[in-house]
N, C-alpha and C. Protein backbone atom coordinates (compact mmCIF):
# COMPACT_ATOMS: atom_id res chain seq x y z
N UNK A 1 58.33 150.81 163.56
CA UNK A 1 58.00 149.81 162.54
C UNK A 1 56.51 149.90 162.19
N UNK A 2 56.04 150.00 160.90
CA UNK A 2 54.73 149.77 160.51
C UNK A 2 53.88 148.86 160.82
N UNK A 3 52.45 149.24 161.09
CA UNK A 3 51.51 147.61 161.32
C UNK A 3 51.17 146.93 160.36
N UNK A 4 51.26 147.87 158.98
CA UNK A 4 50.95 147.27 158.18
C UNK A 4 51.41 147.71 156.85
N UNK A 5 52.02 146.84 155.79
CA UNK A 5 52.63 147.23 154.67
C UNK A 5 51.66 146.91 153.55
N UNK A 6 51.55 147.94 152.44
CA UNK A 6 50.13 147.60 151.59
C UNK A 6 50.98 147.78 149.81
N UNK A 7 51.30 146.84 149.22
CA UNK A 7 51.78 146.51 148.21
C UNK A 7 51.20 146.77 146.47
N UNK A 8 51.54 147.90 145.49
CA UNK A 8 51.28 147.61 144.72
C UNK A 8 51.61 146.18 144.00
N UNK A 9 51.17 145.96 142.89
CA UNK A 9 51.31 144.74 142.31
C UNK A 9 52.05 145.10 141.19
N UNK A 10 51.54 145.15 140.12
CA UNK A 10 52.29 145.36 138.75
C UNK A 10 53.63 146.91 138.19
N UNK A 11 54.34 146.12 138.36
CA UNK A 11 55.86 146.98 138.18
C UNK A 11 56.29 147.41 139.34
N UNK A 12 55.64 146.68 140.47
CA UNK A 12 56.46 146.89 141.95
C UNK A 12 56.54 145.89 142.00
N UNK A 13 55.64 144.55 142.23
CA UNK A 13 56.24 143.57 142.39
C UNK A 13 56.91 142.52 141.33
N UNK A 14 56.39 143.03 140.34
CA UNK A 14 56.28 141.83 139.07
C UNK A 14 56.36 142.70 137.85
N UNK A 15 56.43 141.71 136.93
CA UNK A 15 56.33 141.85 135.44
C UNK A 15 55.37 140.67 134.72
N UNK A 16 54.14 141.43 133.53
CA UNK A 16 54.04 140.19 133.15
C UNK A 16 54.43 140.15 131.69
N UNK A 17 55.55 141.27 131.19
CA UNK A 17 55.64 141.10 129.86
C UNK A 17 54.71 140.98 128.14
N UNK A 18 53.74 141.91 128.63
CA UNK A 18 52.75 141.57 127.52
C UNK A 18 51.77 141.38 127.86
N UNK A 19 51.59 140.03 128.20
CA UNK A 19 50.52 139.23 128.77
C UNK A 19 49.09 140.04 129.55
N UNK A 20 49.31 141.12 130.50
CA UNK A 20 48.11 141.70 131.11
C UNK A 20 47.33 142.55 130.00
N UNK A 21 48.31 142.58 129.01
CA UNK A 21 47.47 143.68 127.52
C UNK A 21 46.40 142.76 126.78
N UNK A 22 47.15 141.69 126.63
CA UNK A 22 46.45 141.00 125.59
C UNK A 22 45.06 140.12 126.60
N UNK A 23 45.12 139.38 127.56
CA UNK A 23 44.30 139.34 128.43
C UNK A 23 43.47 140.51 128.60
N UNK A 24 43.36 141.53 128.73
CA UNK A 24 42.54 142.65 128.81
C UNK A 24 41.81 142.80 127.41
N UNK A 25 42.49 142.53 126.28
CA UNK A 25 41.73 142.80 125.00
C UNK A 25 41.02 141.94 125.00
N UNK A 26 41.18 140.85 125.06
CA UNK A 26 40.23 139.36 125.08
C UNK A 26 38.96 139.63 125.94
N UNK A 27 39.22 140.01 127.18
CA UNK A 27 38.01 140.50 128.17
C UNK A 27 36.99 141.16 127.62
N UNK A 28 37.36 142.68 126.91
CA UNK A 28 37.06 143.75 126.09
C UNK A 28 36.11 142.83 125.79
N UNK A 29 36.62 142.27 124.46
CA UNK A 29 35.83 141.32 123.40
C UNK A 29 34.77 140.51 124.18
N UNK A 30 35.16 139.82 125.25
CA UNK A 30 33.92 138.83 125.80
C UNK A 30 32.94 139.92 125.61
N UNK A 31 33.39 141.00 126.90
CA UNK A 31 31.52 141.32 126.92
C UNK A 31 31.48 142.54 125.90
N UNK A 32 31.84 142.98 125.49
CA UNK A 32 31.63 143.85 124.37
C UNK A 32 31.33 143.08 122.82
N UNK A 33 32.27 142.09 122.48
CA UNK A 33 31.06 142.16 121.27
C UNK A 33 32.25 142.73 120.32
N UNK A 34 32.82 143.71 120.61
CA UNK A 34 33.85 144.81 119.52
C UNK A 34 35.53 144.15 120.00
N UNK A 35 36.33 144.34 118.99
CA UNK A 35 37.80 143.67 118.95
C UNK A 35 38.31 145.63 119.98
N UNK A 36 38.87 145.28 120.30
CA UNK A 36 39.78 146.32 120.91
C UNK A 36 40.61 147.59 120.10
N UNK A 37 40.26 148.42 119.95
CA UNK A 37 40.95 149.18 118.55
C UNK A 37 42.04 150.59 119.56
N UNK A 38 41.54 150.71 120.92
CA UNK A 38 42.53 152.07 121.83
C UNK A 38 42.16 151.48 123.00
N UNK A 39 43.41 151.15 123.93
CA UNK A 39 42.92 151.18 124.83
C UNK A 39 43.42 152.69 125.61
N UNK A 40 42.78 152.76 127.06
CA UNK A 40 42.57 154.60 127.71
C UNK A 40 44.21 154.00 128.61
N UNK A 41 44.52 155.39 128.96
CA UNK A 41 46.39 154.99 130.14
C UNK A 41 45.52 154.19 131.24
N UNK A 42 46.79 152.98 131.26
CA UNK A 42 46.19 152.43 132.43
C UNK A 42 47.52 152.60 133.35
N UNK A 43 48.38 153.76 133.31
CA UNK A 43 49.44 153.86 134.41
C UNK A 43 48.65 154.63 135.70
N UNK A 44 49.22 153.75 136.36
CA UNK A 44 48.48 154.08 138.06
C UNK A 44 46.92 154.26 137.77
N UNK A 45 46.36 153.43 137.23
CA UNK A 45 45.06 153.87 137.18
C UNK A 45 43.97 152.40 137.47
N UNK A 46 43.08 152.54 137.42
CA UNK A 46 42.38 151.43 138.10
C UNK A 46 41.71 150.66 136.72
N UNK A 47 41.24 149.21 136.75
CA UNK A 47 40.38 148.50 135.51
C UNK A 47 39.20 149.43 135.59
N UNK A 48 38.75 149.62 136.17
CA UNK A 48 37.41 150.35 136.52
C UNK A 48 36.88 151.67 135.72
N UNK A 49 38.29 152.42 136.15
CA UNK A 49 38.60 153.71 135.01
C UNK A 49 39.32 153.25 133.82
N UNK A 50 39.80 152.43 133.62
CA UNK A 50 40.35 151.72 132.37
C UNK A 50 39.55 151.36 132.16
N UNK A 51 38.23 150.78 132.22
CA UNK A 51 37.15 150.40 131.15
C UNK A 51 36.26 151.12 130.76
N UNK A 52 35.73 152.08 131.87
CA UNK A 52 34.94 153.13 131.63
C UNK A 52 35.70 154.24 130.54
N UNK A 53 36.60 154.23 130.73
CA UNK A 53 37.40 155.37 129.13
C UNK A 53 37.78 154.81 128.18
N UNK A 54 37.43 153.82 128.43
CA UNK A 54 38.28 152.58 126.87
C UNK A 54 37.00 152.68 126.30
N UNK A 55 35.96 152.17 127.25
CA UNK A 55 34.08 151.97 125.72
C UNK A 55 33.63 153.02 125.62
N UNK A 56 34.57 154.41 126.58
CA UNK A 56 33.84 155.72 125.45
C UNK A 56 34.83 156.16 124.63
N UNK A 57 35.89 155.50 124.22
CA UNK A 57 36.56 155.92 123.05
C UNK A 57 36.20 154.73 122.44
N UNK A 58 35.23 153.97 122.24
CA UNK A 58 34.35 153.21 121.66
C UNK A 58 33.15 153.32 121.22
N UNK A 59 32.35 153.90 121.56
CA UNK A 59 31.39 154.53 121.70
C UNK A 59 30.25 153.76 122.20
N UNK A 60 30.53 152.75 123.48
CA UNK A 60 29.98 151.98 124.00
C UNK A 60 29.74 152.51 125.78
N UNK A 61 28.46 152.65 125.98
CA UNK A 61 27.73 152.83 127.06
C UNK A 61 28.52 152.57 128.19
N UNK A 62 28.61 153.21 129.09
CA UNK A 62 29.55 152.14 130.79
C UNK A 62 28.20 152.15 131.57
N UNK A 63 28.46 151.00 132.26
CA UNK A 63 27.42 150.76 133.50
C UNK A 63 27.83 150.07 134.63
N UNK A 64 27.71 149.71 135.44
CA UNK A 64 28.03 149.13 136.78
C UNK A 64 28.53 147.54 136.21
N UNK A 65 27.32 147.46 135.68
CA UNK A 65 27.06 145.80 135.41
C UNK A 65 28.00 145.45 134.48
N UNK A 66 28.50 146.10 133.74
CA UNK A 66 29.37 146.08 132.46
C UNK A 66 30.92 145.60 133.10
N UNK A 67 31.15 146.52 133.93
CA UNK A 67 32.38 146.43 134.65
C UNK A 67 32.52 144.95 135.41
N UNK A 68 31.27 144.80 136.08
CA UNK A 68 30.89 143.57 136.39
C UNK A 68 31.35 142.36 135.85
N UNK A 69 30.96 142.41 134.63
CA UNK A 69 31.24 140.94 133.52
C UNK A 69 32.22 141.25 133.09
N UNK A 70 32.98 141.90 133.25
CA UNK A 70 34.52 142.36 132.46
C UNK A 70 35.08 142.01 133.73
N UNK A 71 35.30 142.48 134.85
CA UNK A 71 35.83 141.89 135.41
C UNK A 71 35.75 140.39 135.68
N UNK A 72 34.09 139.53 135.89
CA UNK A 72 34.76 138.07 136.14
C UNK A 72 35.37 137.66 134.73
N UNK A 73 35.46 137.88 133.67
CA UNK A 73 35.81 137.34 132.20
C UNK A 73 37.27 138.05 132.47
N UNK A 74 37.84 139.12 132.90
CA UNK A 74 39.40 139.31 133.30
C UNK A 74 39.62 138.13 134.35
N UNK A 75 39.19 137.77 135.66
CA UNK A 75 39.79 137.27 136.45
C UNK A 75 39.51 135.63 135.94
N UNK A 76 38.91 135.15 135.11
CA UNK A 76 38.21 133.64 134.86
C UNK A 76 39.68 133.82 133.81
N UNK A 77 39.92 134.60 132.65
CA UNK A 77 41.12 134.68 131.46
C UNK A 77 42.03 134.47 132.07
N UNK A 78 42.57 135.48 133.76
CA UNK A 78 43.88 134.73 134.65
C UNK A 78 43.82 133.71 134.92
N UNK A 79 42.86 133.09 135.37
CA UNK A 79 42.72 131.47 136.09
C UNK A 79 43.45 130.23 134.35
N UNK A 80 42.73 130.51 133.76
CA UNK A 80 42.85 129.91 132.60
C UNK A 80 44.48 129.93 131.78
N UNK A 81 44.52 131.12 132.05
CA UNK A 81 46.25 131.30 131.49
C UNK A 81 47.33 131.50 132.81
N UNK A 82 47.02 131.21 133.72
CA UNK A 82 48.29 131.24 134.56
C UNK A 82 49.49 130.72 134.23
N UNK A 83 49.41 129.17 133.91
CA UNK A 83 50.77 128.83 133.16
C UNK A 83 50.98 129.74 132.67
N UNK A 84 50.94 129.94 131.80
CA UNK A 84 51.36 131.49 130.61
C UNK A 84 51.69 132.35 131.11
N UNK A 85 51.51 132.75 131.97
CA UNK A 85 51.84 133.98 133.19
C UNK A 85 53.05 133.40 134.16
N UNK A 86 53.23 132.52 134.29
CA UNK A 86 54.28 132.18 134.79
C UNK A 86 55.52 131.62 133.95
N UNK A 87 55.17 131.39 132.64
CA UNK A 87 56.35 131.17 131.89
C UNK A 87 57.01 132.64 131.25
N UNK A 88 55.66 133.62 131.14
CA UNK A 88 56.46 134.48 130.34
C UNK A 88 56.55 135.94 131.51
N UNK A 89 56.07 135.66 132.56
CA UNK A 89 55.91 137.39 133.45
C UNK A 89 57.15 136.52 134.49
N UNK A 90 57.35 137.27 135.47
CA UNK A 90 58.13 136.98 136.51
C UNK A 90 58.58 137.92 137.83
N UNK A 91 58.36 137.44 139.10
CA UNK A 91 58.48 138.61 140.16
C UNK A 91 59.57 139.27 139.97
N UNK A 92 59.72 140.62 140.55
CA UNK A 92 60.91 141.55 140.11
C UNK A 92 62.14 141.36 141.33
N UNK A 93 62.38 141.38 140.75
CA UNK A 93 64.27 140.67 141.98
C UNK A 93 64.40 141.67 143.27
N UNK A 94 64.42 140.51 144.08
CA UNK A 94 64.16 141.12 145.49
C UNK A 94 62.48 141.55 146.41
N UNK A 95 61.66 141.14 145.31
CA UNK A 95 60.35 141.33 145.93
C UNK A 95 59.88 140.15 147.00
N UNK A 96 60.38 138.76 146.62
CA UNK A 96 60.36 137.80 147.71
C UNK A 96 60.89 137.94 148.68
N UNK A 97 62.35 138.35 149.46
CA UNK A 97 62.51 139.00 150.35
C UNK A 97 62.35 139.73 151.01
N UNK A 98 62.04 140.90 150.24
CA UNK A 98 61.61 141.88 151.39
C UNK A 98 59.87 141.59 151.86
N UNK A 99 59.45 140.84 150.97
CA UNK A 99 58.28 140.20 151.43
C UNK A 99 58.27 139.08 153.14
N UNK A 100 59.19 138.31 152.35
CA UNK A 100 59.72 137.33 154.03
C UNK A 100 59.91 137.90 154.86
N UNK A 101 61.25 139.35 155.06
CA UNK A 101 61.91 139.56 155.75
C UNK A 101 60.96 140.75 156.65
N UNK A 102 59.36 140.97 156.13
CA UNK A 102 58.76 141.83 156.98
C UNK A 102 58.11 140.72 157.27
N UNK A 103 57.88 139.88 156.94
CA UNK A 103 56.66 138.95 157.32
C UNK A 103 57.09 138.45 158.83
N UNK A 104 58.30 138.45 158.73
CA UNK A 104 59.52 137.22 159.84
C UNK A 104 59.49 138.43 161.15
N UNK A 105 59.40 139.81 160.92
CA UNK A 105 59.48 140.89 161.86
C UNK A 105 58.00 140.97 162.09
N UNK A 106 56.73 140.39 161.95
CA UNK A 106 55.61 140.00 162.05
C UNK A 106 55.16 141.56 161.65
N UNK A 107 55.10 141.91 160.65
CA UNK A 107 54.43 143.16 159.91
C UNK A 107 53.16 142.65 159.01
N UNK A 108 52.25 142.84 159.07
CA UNK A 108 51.42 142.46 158.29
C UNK A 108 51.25 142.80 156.65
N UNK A 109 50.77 142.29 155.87
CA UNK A 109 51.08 143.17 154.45
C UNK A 109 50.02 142.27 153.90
N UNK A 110 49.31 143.31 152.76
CA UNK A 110 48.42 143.08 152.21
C UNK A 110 48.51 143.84 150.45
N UNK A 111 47.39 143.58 149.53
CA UNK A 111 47.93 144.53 148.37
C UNK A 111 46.67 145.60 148.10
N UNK A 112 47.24 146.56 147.46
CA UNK A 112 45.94 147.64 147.15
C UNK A 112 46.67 148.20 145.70
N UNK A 113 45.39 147.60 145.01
CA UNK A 113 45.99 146.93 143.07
C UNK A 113 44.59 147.71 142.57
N UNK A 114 44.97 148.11 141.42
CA UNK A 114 43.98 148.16 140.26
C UNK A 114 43.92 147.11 139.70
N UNK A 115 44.47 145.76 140.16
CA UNK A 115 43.84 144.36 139.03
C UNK A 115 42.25 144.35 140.31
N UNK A 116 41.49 143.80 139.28
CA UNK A 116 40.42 142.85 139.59
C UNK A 116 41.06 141.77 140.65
N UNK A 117 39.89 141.54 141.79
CA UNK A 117 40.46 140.96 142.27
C UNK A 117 41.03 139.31 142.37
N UNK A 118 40.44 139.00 141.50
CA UNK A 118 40.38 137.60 140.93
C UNK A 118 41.96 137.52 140.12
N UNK A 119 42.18 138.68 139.15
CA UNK A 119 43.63 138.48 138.61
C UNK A 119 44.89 138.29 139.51
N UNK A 120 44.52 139.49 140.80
CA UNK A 120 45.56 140.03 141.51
C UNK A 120 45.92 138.58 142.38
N UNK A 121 45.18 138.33 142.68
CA UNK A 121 45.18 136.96 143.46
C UNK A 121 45.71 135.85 142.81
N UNK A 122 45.41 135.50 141.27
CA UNK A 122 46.39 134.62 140.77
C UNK A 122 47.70 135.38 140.31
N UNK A 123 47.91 136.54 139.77
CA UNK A 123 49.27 136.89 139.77
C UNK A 123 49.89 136.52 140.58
N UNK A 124 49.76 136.77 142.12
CA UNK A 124 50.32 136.55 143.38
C UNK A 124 50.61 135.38 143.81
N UNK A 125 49.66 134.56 143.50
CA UNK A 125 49.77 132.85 143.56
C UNK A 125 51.06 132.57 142.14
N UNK A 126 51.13 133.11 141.38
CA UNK A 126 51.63 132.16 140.60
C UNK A 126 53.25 132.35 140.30
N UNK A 127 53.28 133.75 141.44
CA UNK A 127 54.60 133.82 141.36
C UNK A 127 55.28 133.59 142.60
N UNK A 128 54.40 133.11 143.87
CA UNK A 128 54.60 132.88 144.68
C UNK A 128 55.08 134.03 145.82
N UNK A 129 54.25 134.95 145.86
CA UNK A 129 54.22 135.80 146.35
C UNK A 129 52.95 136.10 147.61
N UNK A 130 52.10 134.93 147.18
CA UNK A 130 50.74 135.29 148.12
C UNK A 130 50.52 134.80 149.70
N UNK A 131 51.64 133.91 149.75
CA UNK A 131 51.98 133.54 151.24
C UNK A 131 52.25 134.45 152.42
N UNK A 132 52.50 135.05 152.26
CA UNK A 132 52.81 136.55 152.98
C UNK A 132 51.36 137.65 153.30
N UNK A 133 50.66 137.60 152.53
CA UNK A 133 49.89 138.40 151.95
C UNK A 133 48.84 138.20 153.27
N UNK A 134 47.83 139.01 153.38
CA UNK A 134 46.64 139.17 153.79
C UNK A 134 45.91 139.36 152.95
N UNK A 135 45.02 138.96 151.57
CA UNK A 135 44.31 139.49 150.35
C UNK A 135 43.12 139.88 151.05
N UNK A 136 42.66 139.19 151.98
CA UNK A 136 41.26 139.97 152.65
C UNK A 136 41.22 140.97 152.69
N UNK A 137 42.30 141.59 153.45
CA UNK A 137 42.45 142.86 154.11
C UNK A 137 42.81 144.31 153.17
N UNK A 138 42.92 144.06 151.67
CA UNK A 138 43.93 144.26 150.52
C UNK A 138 42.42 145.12 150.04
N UNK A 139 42.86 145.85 149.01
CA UNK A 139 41.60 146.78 147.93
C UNK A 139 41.90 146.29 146.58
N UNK A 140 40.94 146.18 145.81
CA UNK A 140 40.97 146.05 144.42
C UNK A 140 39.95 146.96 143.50
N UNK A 141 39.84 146.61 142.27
CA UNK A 141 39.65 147.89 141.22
C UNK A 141 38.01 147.53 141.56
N UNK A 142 37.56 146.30 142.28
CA UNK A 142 36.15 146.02 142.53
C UNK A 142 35.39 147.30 144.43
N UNK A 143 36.74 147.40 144.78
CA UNK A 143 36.28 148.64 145.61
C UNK A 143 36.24 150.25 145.65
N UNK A 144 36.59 150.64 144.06
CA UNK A 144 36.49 152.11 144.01
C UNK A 144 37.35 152.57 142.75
N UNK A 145 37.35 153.48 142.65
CA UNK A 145 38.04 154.28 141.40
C UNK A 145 39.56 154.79 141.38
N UNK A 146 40.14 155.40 142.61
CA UNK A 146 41.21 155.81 142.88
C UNK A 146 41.90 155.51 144.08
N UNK A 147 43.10 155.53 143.89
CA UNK A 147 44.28 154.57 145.13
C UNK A 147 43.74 155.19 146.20
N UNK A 148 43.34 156.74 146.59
CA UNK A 148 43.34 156.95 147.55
C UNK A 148 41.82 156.02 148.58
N UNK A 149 40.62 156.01 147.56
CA UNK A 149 39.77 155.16 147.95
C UNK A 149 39.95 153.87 148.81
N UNK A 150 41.00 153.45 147.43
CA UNK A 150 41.84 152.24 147.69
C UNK A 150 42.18 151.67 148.88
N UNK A 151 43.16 152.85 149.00
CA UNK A 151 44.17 152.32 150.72
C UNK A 151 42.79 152.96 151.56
N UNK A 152 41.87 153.89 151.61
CA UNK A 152 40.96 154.01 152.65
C UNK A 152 40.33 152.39 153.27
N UNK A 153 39.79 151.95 152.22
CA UNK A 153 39.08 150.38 152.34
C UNK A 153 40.18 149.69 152.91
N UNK A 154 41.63 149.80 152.20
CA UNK A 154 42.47 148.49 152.87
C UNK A 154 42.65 148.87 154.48
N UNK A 155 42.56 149.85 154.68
CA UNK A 155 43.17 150.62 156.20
C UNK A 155 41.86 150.13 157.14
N UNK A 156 40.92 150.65 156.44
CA UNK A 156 39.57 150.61 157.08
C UNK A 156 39.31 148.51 157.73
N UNK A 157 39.61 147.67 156.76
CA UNK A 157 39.52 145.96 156.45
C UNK A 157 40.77 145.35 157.67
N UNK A 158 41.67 146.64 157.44
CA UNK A 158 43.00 145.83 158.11
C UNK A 158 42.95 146.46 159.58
N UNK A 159 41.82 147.20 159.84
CA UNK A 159 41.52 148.17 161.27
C UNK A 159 43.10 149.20 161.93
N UNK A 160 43.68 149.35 160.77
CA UNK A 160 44.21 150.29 160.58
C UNK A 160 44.87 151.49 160.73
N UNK A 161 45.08 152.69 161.12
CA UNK A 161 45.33 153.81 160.95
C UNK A 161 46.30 154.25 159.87
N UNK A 162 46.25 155.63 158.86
CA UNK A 162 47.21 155.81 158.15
C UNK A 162 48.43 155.74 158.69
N UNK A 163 48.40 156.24 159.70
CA UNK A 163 50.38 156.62 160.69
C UNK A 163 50.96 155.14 160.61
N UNK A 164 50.14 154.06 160.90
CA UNK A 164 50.45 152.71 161.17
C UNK A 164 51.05 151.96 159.54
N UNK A 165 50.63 152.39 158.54
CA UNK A 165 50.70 152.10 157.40
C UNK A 165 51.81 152.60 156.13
N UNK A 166 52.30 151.83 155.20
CA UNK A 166 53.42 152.27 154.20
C UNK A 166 52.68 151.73 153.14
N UNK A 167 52.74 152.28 151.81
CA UNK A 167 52.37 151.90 150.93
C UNK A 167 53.00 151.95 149.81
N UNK A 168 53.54 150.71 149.35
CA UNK A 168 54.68 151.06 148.55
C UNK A 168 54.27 150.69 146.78
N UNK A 169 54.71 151.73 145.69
CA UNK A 169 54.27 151.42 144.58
C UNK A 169 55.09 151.87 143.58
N UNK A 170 55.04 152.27 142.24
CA UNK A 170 55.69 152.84 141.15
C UNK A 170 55.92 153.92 140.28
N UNK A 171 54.11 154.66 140.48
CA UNK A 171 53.97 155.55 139.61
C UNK A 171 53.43 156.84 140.66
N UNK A 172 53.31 157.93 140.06
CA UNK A 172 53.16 159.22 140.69
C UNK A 172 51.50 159.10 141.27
N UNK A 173 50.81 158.65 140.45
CA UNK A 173 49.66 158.27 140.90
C UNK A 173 49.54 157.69 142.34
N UNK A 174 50.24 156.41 142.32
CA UNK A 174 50.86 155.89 143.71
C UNK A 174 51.09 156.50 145.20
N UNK A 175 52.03 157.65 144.22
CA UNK A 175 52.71 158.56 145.15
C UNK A 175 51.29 159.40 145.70
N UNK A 176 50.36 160.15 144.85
CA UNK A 176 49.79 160.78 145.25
C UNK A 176 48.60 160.51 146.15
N UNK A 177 48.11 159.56 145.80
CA UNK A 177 46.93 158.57 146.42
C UNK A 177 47.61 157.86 147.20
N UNK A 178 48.44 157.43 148.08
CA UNK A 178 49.43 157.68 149.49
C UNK A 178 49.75 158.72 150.14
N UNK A 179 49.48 160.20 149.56
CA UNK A 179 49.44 161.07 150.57
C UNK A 179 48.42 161.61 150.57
N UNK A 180 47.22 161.42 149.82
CA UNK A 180 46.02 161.97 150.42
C UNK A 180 45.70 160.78 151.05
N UNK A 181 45.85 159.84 151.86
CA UNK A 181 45.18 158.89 151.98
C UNK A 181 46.02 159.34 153.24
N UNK A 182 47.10 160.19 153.73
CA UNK A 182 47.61 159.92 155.10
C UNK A 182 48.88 158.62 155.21
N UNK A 183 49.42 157.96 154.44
CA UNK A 183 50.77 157.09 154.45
C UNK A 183 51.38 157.35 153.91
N UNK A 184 52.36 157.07 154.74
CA UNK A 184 54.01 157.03 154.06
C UNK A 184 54.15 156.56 152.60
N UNK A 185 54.45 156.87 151.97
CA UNK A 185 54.76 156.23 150.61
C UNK A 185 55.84 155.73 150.43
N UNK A 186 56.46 154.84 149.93
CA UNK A 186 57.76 154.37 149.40
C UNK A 186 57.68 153.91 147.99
N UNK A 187 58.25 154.92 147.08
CA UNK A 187 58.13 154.53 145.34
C UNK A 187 59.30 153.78 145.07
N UNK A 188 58.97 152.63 143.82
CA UNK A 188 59.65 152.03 143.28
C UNK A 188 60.20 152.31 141.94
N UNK A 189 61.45 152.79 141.48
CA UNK A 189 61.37 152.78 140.25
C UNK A 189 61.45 151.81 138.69
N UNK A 190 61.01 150.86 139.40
CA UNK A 190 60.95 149.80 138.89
C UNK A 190 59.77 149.49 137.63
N UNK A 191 58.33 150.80 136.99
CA UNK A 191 58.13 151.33 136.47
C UNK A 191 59.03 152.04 135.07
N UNK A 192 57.78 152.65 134.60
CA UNK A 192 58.07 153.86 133.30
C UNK A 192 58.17 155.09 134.46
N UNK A 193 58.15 155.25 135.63
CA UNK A 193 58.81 156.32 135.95
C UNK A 193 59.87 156.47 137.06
N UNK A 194 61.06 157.36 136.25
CA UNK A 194 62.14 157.45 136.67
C UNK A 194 61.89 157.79 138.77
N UNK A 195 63.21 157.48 139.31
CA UNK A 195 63.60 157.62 140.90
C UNK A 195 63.12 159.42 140.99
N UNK A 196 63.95 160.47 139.98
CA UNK A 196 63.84 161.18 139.65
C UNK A 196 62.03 162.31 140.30
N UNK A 197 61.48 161.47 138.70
CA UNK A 197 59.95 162.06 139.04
C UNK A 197 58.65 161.74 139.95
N UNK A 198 59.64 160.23 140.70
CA UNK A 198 58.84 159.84 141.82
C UNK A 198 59.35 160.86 142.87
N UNK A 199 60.58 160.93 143.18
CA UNK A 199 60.32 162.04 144.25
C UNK A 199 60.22 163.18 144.39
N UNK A 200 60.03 163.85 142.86
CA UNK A 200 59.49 165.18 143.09
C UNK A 200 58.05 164.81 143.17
N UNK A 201 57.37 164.15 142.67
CA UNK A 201 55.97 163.54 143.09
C UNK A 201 55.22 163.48 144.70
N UNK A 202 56.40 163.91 145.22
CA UNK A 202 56.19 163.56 146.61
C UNK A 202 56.49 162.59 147.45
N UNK A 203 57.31 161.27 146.97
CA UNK A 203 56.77 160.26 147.90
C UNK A 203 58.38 160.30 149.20
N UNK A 204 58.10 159.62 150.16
CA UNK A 204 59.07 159.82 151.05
C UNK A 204 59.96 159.49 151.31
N UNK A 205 59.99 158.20 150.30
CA UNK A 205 61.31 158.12 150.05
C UNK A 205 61.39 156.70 148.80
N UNK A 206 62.86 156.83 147.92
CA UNK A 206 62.49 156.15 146.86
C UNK A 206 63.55 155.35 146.35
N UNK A 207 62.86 153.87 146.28
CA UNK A 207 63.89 152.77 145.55
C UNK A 207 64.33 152.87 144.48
N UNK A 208 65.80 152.44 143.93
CA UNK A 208 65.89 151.98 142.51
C UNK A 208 64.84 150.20 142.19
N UNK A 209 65.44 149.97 143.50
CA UNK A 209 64.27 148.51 143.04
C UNK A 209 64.61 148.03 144.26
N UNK A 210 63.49 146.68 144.44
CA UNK A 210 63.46 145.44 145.47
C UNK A 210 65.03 144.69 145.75
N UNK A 211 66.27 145.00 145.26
CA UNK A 211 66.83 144.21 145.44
C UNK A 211 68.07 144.05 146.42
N UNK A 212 67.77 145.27 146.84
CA UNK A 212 69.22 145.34 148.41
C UNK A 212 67.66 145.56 149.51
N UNK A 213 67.54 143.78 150.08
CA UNK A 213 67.01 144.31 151.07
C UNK A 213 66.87 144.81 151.95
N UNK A 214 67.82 144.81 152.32
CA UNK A 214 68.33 145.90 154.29
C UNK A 214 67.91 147.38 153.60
N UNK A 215 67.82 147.94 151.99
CA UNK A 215 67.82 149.06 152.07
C UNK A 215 66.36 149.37 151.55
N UNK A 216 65.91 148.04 151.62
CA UNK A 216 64.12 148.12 151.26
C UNK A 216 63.62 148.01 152.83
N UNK A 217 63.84 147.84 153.44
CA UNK A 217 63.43 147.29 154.69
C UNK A 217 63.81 148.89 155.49
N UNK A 218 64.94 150.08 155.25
CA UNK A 218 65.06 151.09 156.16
C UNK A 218 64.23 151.44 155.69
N UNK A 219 64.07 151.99 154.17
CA UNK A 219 62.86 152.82 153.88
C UNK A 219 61.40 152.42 153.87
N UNK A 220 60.93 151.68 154.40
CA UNK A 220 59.61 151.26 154.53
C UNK A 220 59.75 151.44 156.41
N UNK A 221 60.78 151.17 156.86
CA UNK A 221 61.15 151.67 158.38
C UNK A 221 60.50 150.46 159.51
N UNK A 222 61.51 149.13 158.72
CA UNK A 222 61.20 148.10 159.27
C UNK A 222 62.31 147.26 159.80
């Protein structure tokens, strides 16, 4: 059994239907100044690198500090619209369970998200998902550029080892930044990408979704 289970967020656990796009354009606008005209892929990819390739297909400068105020103006826009996030997004069926049902086998679990960490934290709250959680112990797009960074910090926070750890998510990115990082992966296809191209991607083994838990619970090997 794992010591510790480390959770993507968006299209593994949840949906928010829209809502994280248009919240992100609004952000854009705070500290930029400019309406949003492209945003850069943000599949498996971090706010961090999603902002830094969005204001140079803008033709707007990136800086540390930039990312900075974009992120608290993303995570202050979640606080503000949560209702809204809870009327129109919703956890993906079967993610509350298999959440309980490791929690109850005393597995620890935490998340390692490209949201800011201020969003990730009310997503989680508002779908009632954060009870379970360790967020301390968790990485966000405020600790580095790529998943593999990612789970380094969460492993490193949660005192850790990769062998001890599963990291379960959606996209190939996921997949890949779980095996350079040394963990097990478990993909969800609960994503834009098929069961299919997650496991030629590598990962070790792969859901149709959260919702037969006894068969979320072998493959995470809990």
């Amino acid at each position: 059994m794992p010591e510790l289970v480390l959770w993507d967020i968006d299209h593994t656990l949840m949906a928010t239907r829209g809502l994280g796009r248009e919240l992100w354009e609004q952000a854009f606008q705070t500290v930029t100044g400019i309406a949003l005209r492209e945003q850069a892929s943000v599949t498996g990819s971090t706010e961090r690198v999603i902002l830094r390739e969005t204001v140079r297909l803008h033709d707007i400068p990136y800086s540390d500090d930039l990312f900075v105020r974009f992120a608290d103006a993303l995570g202050t826009l979640h606080v503000r619209r949560a209702a809204e996030l809870r009327e129109r997004g919703h956890a993906l069926p079967g993610a509350a369970a298999v959440l309980a049902s490791l929690a109850e086998r005393g597995v620890a679990q935490s998340v390692v998200s490209g949201n800011v960490r201020q969003a990730a934290e009310v997503k989680l709250a508002v779908f009632g998902l954060d009870s379970w959680m360790r967020l301390d112990e968790g990485a966000y797009a405020e600790d580095g550029e790529g998943r593999p960074e990612l789970l380094r910090a969460a492993l490193k926070r949660a005192a850790v080892g990769p062998q001890g750890a599963v990291f379960l998510g959606d996209t190939p990115a996921d997949v890949a930044g779980g095996r350079e990082a040394g963990v097990r992966v478990v993909a969800v296809a609960t994503g834009g990408t098929s069961a299919t191209e997650l496991r030629d991607a590598g990962a070790h083994a792969v859901l149709d979704d959260l919702a037969d838990t006894g068969r979320a619970l072998a493959a995470i090997g809990a």
